[in-house]
Structure formats: C-alpha cells, structure tokens
Protein backbone atom coordinates (compact mmCIF):
# COMPACT_ATOMS: atom_id res chain seq x y z
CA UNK A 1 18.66 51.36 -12.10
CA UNK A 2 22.10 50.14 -12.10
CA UNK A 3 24.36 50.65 -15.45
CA UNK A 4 25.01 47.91 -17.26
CA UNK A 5 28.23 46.93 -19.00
CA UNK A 6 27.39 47.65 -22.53
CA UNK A 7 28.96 44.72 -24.96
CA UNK A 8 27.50 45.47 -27.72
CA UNK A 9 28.14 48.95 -28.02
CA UNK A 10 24.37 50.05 -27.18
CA UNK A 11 23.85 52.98 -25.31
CA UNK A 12 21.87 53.15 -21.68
CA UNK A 13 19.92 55.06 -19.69
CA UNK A 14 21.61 56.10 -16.59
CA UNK A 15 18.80 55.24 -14.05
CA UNK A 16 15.31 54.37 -13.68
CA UNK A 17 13.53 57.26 -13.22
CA UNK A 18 15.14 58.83 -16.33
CA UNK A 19 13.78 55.52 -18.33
CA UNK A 20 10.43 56.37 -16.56
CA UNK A 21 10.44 59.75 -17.29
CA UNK A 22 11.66 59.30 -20.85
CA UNK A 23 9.23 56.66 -21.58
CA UNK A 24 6.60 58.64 -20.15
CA UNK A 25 7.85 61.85 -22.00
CA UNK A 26 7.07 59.94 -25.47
CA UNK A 27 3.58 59.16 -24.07
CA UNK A 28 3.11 62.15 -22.82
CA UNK A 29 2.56 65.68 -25.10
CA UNK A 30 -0.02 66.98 -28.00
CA UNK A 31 -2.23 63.90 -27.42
CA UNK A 32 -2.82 64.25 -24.08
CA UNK A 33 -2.93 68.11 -23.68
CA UNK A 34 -3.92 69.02 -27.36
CA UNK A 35 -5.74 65.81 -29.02
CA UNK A 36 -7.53 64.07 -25.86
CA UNK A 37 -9.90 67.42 -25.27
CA UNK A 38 -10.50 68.29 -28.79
CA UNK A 39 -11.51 64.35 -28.73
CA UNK A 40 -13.18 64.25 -25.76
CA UNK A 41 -15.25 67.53 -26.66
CA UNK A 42 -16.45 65.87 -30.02
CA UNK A 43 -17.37 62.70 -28.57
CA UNK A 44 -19.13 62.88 -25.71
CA UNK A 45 -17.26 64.42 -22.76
CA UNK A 46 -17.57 61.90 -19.81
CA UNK A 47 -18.82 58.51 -21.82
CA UNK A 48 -15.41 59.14 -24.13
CA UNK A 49 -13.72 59.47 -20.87
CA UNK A 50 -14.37 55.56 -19.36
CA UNK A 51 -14.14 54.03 -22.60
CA UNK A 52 -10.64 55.81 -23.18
CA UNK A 53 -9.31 54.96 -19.73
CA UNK A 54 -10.62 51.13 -20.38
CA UNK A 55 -9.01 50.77 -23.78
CA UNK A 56 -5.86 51.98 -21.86
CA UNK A 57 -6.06 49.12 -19.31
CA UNK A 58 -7.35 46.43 -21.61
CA UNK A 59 -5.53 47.03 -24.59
CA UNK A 60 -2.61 49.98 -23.73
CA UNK A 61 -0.74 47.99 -20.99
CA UNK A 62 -0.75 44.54 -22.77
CA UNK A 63 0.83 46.01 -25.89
CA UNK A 64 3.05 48.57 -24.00
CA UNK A 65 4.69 45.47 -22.01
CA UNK A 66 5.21 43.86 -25.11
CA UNK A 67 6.77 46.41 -26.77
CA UNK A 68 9.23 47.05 -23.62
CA UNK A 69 10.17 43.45 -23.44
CA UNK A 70 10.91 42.84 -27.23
CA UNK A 71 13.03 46.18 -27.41
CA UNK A 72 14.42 44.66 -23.83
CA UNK A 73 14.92 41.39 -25.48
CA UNK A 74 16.41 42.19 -29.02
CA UNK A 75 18.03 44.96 -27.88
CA UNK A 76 17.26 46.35 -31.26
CA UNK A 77 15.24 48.71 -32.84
CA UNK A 78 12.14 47.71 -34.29
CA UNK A 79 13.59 47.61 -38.22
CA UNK A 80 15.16 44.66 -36.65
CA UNK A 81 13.94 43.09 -33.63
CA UNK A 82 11.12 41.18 -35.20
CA UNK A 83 13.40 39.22 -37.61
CA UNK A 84 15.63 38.65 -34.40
CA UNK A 85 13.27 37.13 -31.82
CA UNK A 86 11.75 35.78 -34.62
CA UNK A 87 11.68 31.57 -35.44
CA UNK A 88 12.77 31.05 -38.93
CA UNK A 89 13.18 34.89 -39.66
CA UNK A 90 10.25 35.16 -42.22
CA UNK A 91 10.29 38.03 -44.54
CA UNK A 92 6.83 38.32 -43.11
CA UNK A 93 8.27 40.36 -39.88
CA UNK A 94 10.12 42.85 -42.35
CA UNK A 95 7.03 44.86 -42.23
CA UNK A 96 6.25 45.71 -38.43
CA UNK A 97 9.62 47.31 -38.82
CA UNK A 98 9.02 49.13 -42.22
CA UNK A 99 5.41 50.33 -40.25
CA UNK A 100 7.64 51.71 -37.37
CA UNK A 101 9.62 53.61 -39.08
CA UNK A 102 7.02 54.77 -41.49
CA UNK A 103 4.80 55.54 -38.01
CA UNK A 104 7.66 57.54 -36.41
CA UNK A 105 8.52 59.60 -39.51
CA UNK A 106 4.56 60.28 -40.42
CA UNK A 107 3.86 61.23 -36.52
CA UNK A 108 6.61 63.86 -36.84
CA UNK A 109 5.26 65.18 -40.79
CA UNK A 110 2.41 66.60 -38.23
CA UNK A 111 3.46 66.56 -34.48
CA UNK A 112 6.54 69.02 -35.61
CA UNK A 113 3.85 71.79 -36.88
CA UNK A 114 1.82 71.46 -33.81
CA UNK A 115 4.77 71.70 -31.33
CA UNK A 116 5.83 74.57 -33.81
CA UNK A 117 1.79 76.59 -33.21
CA UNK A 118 2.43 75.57 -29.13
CA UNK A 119 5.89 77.53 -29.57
CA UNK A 120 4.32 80.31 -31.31
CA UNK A 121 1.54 81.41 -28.68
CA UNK A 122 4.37 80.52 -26.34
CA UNK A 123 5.90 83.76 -27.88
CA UNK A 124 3.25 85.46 -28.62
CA UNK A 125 1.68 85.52 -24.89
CA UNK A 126 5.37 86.17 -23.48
CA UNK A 127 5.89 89.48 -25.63
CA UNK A 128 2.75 90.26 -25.65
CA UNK A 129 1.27 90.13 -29.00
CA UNK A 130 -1.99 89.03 -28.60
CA UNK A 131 -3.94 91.55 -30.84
CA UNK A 132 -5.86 89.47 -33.22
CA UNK A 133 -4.32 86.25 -32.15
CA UNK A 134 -6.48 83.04 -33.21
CA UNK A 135 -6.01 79.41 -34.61
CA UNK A 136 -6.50 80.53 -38.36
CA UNK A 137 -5.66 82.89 -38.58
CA UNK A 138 -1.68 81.37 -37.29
CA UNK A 139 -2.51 78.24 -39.70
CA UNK A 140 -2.83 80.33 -42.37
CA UNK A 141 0.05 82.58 -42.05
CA UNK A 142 3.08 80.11 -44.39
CA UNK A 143 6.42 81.77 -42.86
CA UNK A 144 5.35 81.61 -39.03
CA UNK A 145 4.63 77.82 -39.63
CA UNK A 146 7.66 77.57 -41.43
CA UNK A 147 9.75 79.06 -38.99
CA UNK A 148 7.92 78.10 -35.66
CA UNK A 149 8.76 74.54 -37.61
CA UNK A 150 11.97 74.88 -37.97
CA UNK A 151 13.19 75.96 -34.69
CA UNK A 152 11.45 72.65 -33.06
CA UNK A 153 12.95 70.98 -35.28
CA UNK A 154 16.72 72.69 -34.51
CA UNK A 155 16.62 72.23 -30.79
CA UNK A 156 15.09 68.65 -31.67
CA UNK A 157 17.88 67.54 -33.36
CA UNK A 158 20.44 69.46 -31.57
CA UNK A 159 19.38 68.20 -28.26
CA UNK A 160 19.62 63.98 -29.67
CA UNK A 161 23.11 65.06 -31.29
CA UNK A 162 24.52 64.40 -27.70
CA UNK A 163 24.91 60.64 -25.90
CA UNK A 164 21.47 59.41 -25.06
CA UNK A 165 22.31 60.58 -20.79
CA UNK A 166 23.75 63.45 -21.72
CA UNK A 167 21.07 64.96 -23.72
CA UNK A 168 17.91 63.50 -24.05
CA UNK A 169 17.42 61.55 -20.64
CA UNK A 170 18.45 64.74 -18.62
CA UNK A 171 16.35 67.66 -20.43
CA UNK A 172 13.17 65.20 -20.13
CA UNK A 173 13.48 64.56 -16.45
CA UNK A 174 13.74 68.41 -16.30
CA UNK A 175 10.64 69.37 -18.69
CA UNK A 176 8.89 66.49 -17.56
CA UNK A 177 8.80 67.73 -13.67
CA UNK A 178 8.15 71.33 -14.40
CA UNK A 179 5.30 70.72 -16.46
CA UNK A 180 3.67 68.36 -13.82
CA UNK A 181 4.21 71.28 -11.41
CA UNK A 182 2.48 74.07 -13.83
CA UNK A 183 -0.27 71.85 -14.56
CA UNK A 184 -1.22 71.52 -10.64
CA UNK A 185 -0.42 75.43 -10.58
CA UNK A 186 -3.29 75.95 -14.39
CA UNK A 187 -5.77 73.54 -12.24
CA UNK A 188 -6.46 75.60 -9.37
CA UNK A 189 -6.87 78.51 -11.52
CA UNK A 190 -9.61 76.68 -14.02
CA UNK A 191 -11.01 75.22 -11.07
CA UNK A 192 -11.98 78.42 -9.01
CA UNK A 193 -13.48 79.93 -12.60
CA UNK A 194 -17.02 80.54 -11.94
CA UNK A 195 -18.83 77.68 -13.98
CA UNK A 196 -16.18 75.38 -13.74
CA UNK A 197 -18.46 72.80 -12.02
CA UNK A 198 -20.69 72.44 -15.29
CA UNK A 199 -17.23 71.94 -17.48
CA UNK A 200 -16.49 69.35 -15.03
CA UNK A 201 -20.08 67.89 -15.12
CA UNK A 202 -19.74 67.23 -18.79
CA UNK A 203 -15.98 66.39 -18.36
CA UNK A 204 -15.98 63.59 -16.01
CA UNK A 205 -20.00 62.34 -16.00
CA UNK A 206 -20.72 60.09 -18.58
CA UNK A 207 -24.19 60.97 -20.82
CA UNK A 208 -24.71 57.37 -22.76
CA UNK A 209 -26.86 59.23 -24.66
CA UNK A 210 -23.87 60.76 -27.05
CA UNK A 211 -22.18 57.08 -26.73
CA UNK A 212 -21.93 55.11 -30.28
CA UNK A 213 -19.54 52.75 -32.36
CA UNK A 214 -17.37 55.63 -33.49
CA UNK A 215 -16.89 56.74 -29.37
CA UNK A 216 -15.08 53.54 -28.92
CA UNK A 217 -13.06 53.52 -32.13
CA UNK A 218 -11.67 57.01 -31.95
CA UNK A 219 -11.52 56.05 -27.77
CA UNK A 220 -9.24 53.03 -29.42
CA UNK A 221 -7.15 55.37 -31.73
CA UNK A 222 -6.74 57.87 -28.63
CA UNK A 223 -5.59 55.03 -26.24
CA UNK A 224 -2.76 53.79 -28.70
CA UNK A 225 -1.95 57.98 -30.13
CA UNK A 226 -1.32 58.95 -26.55
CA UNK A 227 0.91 56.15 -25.41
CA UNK A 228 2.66 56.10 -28.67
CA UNK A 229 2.52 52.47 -28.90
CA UNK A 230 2.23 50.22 -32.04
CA UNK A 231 5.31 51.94 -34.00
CA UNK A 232 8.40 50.49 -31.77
CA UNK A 233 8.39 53.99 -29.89
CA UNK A 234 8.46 52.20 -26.27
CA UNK A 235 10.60 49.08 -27.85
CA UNK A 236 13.70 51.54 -28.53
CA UNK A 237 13.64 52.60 -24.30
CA UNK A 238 12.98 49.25 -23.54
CA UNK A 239 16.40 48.04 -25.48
CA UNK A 240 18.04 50.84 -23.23
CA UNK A 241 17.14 49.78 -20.02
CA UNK A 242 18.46 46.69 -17.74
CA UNK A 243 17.11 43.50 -16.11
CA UNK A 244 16.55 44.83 -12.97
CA UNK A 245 12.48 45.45 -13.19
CA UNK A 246 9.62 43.42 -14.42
CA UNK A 247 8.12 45.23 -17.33
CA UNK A 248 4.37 45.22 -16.64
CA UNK A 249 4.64 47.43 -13.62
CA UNK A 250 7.37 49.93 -15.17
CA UNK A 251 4.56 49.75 -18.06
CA UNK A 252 1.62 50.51 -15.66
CA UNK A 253 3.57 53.24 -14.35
CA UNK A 254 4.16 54.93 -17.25
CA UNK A 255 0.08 54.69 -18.31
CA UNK A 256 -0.57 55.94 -14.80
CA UNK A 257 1.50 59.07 -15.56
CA UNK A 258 0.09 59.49 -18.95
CA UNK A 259 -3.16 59.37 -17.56
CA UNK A 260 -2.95 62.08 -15.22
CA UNK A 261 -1.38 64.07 -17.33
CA UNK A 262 -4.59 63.59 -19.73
CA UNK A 263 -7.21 63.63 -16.91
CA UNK A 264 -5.73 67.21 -15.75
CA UNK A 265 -5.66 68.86 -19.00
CA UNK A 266 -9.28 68.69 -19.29
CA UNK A 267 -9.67 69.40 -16.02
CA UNK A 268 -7.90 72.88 -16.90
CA UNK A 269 -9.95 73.11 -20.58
CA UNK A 270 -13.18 72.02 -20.08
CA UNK A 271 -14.06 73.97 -16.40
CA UNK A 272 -12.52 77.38 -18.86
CA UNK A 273 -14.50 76.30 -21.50
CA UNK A 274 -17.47 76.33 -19.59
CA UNK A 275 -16.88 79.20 -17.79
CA UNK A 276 -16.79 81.30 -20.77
CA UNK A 277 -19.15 80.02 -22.85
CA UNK A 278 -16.37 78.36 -25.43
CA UNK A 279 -17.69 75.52 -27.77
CA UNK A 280 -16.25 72.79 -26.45
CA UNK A 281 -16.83 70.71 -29.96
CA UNK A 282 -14.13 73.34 -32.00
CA UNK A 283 -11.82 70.28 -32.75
CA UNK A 284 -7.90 71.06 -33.62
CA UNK A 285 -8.43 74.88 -32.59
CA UNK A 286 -10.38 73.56 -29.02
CA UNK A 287 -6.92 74.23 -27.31
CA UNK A 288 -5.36 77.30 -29.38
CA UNK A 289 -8.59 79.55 -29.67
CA UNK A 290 -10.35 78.59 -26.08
CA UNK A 291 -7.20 79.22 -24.08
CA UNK A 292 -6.35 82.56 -25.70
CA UNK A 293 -9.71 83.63 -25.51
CA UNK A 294 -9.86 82.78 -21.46
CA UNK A 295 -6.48 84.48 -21.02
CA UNK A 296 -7.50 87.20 -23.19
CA UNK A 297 -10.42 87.64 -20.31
CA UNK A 298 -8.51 87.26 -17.21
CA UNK A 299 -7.10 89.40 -14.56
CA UNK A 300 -3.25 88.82 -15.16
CA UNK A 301 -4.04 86.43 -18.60
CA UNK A 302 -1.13 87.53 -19.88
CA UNK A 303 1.40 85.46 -17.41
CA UNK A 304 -1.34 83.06 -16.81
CA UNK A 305 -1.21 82.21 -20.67
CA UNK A 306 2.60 82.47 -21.18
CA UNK A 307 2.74 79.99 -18.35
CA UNK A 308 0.19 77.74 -19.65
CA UNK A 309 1.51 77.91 -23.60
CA UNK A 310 5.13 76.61 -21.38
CA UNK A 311 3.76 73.62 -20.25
CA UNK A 312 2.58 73.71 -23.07
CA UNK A 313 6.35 73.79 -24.71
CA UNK A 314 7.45 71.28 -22.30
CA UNK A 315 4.81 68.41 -22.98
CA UNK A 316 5.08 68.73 -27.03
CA UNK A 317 8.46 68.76 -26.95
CA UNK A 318 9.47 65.68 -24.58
CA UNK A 319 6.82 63.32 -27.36
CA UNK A 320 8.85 64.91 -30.10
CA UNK A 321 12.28 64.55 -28.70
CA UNK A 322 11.49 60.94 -27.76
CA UNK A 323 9.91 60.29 -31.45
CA UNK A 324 12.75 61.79 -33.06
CA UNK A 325 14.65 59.54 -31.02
CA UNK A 326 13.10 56.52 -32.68
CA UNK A 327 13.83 57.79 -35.84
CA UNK A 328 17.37 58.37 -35.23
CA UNK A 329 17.81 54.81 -33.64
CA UNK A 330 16.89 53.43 -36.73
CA UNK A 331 18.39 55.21 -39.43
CA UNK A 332 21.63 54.72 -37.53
CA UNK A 333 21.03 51.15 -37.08
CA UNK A 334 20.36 50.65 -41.05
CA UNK A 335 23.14 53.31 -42.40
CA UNK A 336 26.18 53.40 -39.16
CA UNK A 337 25.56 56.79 -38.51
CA UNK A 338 27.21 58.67 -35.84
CA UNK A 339 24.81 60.36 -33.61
CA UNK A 340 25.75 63.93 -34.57
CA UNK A 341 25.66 63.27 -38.72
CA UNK A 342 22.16 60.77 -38.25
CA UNK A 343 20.59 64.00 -36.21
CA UNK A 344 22.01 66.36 -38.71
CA UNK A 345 20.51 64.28 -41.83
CA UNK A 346 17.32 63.11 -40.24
CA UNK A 347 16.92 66.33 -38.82
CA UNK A 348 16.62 67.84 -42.75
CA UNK A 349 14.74 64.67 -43.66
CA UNK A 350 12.01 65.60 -40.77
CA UNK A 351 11.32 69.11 -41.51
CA UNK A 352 11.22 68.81 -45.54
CA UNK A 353 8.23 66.34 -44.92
CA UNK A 354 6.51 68.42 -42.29
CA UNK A 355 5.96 71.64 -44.82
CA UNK A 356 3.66 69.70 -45.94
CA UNK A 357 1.38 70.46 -42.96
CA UNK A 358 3.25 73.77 -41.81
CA UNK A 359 1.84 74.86 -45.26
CA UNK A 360 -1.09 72.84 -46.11
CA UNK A 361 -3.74 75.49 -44.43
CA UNK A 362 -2.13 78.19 -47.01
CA UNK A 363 0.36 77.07 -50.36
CA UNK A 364 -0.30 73.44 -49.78
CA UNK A 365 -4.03 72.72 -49.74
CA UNK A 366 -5.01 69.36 -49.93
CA UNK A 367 -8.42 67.72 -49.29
CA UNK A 368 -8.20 63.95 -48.43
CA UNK A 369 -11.15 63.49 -47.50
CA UNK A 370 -13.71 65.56 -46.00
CA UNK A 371 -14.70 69.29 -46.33
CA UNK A 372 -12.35 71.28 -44.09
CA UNK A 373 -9.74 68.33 -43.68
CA UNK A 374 -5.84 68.66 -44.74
CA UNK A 375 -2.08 67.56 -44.93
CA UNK A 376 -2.57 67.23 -40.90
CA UNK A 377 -5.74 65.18 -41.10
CA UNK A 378 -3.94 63.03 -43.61
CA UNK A 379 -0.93 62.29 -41.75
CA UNK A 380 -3.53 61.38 -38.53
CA UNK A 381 -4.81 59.32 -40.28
CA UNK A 382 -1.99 57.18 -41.40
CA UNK A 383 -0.72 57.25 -37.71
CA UNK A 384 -3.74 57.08 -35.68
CA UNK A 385 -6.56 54.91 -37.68
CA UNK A 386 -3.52 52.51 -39.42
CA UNK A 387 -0.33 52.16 -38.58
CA UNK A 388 -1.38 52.26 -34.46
CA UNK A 389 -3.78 49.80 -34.44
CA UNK A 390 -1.85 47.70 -37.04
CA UNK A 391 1.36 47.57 -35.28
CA UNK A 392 -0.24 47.25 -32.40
CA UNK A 393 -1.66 44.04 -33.53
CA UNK A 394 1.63 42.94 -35.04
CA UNK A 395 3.10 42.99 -31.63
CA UNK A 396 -0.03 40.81 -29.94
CA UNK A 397 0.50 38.26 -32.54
CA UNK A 398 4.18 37.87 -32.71
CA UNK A 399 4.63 37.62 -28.80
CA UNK A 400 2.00 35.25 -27.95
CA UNK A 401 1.80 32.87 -30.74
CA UNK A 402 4.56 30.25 -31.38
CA UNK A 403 5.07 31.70 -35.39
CA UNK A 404 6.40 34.43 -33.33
CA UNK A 405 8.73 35.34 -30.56
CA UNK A 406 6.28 32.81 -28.79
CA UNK A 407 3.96 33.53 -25.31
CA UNK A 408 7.02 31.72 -22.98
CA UNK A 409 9.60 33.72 -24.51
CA UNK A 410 7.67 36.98 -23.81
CA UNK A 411 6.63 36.20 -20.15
CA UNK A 412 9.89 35.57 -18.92
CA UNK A 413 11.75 38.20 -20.57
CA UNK A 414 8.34 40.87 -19.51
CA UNK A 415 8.86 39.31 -15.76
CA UNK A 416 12.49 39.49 -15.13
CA UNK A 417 13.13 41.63 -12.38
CA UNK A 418 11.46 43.11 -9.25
CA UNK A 419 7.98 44.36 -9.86
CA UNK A 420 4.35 43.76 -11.27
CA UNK A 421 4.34 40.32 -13.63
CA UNK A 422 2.56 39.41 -16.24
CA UNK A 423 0.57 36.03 -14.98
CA UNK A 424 -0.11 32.99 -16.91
CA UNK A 425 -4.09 33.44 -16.64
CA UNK A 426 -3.75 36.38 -18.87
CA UNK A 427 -2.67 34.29 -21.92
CA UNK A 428 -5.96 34.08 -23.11
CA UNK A 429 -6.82 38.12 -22.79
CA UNK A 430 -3.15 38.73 -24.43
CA UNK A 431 -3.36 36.12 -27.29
CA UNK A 432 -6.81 36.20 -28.43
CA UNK A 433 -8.44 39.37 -26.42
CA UNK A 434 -6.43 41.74 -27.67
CA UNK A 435 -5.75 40.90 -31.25
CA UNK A 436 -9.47 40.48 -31.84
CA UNK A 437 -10.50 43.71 -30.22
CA UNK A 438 -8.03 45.71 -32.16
CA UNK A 439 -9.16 43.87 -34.97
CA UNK A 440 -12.56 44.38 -35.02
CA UNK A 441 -12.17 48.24 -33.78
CA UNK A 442 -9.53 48.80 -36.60
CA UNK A 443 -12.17 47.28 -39.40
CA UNK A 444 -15.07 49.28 -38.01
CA UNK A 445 -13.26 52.52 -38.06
CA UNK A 446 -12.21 52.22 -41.40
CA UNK A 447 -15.60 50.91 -42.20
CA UNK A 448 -17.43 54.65 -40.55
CA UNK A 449 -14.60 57.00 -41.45
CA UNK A 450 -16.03 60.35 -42.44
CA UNK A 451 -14.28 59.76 -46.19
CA UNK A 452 -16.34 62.35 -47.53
C-alpha cells in the first residue's frame, strides 16, 4: 500500500499487509481461541460450527465492508463519522458513536482480565508452577487478577503511546505471524493424541439433533464478538488506510484469517479434550482447566504448555492492542490529546473499570443474572447480545438507505480500488437481508436469555 500524503493530520498505516494484519489482529484473539470452543462445546460442536461460519458470510462481511468504507470515507472515528457522511446531520446518528465507544470501553472492562489469566498460565507453565493450578482457583485469587491486569494493561498502553507504524502496526505483524506458526506447530501435537478423531467427530460433524433457536443466536453473537464489528473497531483501520483496494475483498480477507484462526483452535481443544476425557461443555474454564490438565499429562507438557499459553499471549493481546486503539482514537478526537497523555489517561481509565471483573469472582461478587454468572458475564452481555448486534444494525441502515450515508455513496467508496466489489445485485441482501436478520436474531436472544 502506498503512503498517502496526510492533509489532515491523520495518521497511516505504512503498507497493506500491516492494515491486514492489524485489522485481522482486532478480529483475531480471546474469541476465537478462548470464546469460540467454550461456545462451540455448549452448543452443539459441529451444527454451531456451519451456522457460525454462515452468519460470518451472510452477515460478518456485509457489515465489516461497511464499517471499512465509512471509517475510509469519513476518515473519522466512529464518535463522528456518522454525523459526517450523514444528510442533514440528525442528532439521531449521535448514538452509533456513543455505542462505539461505550462497546470498546465495555469489551476491554472484561477482555483486559482474560488477557491478564492467558498471561498468568503463560508464567506459570514457563517457571514451572503448576502445582494446584486451575481456573478457580486463579479467578478467585484478587491480587494475581489485579496484577496479571495491570501489566496488560502497561504494555497496552505503552505500546499505542508510540506513532500508529511505529508501535502498533509493527508488534502485530510480529505477534500475528508467530502465533499462526505455533498454532500449525499445537495442531500436529492434538492431532496425533490418541482419540483425537472422536474430538474431531464432534468438532467438525454437525448432530442437528443439539441444533435450536438459541444455536443460531449465540452463532450470531459469536460471528459479530470475533470480528469485532458493530462498535467502529474496523471503521478506525479503515480511516487509516488508502484508496488503493476495494474494501470487500480486503474485508473477506480478513474473515478468511479470522476463520482459520478459529477453525484451528478447536482443532487443537476439542481432539485434547477428547483424548483425555475433558468435558467439553466447562464454559469460560473449557480453555484454562482442559489445557493444563492435557499438559499436566504429557511427555514434555511443560514446554508444550508454555508454548501454547504464548500463542496464547500473542492472540489476546493483538484484539486488545487494536481495541485499545479504538478507544484512544476517540478520546483524542473528542479532548486533542497527544498520543502519549490520551494512552497515559485512558490507560488508568481502562484498568479502574476492569477490577470490576479482575475482582468480581472474589471482593466484587455480583449476580446479574443467573446462578454462577458475574461482572464478566455482565460486561458480555452488554458487548455481545447489545451493543454488537445493535451497531451492527446501525451501520446496515445508515449505508444503504438514503436517511443515511445512502447505498450509492457506500458502493463506490467500498469499490474504489483493485480487488473484490461489492455488486449492485446485493442491494437487496445488504439493505433489507441483513437488517432484518440481525433484527429478528437480536429480539429472540433477548427474548430466551437465561435471565435467571
């Protein structure tokens, strides 16, 4: 990608594969590694599966290409793009930008805690301190979730302090490589575990039987978690990129990558799961406990779990970085921040919230809804059952109706450039498909949420 002259002051990424990588580093982290099989065990294994990848290609791509070419187009962040491409500037688009921000800063009052557990076995597995090591009792313990916390927090906020090349795009092409090349490296060890064909029976063979309304909701929620779409997270790299590619293939590329990344960690889980008799329905702890207690059983599970907990590292971290980028972008945008005060002030901002889950399994217990839920399932669900699917939504609506930024507007701002283009058949599936789908999903899973 050639640099662009930058008028207005904006920064930009220095090349295309660091927008790639960057953009797929937000997708990529705790929901694919951590969140898709914990989800995938509770709901069905292989039916959970398709319907996942086909909310990903009906509804993913459509909103992902919208939110690249409004961020493209503005050159903005959401707090303001809406009232920008906007006709008439109606107060009415003040809120997609409010929801961003709320998204972003709600994501990380959760996503900071688990990156901070990933860090700790990291740690544990590399010095060896393994005795008694399992999900609650970590949860439980206040100052290592404090601390664990706070240092992904530091390096967070340290790393974003510097230019947007110099830090962020050049430690994410770094993690993002490395962990593609330790997750090939976990595979061949899962798959040569005796049993590992029944974990990838259940994995990757769909059984109807377990399929129901709340498979394709929580399939839904997955789809949008994962690619981090519906809060302005891909409309912030899409204002930092050029004009040089159409945005539904860089857009397909980047759900291509998440995918993989997805489809391979249960491929590593689910054949170790099997393999040693591990309930595969444990939910949060489905990563932490099964893992450890695999390692824990293995010639050499030692290195094999420090090495795993580091990809581990890598993935969580290049979703948080890129998150904590959005947040940044914003609050500099609203207040004229300099990078290294906005990083320094949202940094503190970040963490104070996030206690609330580092110490909601110990000082902080709080019950939303059902037994055994807390701060974390809270937060989840203002990110993943609302503010997802709702932004989401807001972004069908405002690109392909003419209250909006308006369906010609979007195409030829989406298809300038060399690459995959959005065509005009798919009006119809972008301006009435989607919206309805996410819709109807979004009413029926508040409608069958396990309240109590």
């Amino acid at each position: 990608m050639k640099k662009e002259n930058n008028k207005g002051g904006r920064e930009r990424l220095g090349s295309r594969l660091g927008f790639i990588m960057l953009s797929a580093g937000c997708a990529i982290g705790c929901g694919n590694v951590w969140k898709f099989p914990w989800m995938c065990g509770e709901y069905g294994g292989g039916s959970f599966v398709a319907v996942y990848i086909l909310c990903l290609l009906v509804l993913g791509l459509p909103v992902m290409t919208m939110e690249f070419s409004m961020g493209r187009a503005a050159q903005a962040s959401p707090l303001y793009m809406f009232r920008k491409l906007g006709k008439g500037h109606s107060p009415v688009w003040k809120v997609p930008g409010a929801l961003s921000l709320l998204g972003n800063v709600a994501l990380m009052a959760f996503y900071t805690v688990v990156a901070g557990w990933i860090l700790n076995y990291f740690f544990r597995f590399v010095t060896g301190q393994t005795e008694a090591l399992s999900f609650g009792n970590m949860i439980s313990n206040p100052w290592e979730n404090v601390i664990f916390t706070l240092v992904t927090v530091a390096i967070s906020f340290a790393v974003l302090s510097f230019s947007i090349q110099g830090g962020l795009e050049r430690i994410t092409k770094y993690m993002m490589v490395a962990l593609l090349l330790m997750m090939l490296v976990m595979l061949g060890n899962s798959l040569s575990l005796p049993g590992a064909g029944k974990g990838m029976q259940f994995y990757l063979v769909p059984d109807f039987s377990k399929f129901s309304g709340e498979t394709v909701v929580k399939a839904m929620n997955q789809a949008f978690f994962t690619l981090s779409v519906g809060i302005g997270s891909m409309a912030i790299f899409g204002s930092y990129i050029g004009k040089d590619r159409s945005l539904m293939g860089e857009a397909g590329t980047v759900i291509a990558l998440d995918t993989l990344v997805a489809l391979l960690a249960g491929a590593i889980i689910f054949p170790a799961c099997f393999s040693y008799d591990v309930e595969v329905t444990e939910g949060p702890g489905l990563l932490f406990d099964t893992m450890a207690y695999v390692f824990l059983h293995m010639a050499g599970g030692r290195w094999w779990g420090a090495l795993f907990f580091l990809f581990m590292v890598f993935a969580a971290f290049s979703t948080v970085l890129a998150v904590c980028e959005n947040i940044l972008a914003m609050a500099r945008e609203m207040f004229g921040w300099s990078r290294k005060k906005g990083s320094l002030l949202c940094g503190a901002v970040v963490f104070l919230l996030s206690l609330t889950t580092a110490l909601g399994y110990s000082v902080l217990k709080f019950r939303p809804f059902a037994e055994g839920t807390a701060w974390l399932d809270f937060w989840d669900f203002i990110v993943s059952t609302n503010i997802l699917p709702l932004g989401s939504l807001f972004y069908a609506l405002f690109c392909c109706n003419r209250f909006g930024w308006g369906w010609d507007a979007f195409m030829a701002e989406a298809n300038t450039g060399r690459g995959l283009k959005v065509k005009s058949w798919m009006k119809p599936l972008f301006r009435f498909a989607v919206p309805v789908l996410i819709l109807f999903l979004y009413v029926y899973g508040l409608a069958t949420f396990r309240w109590r």
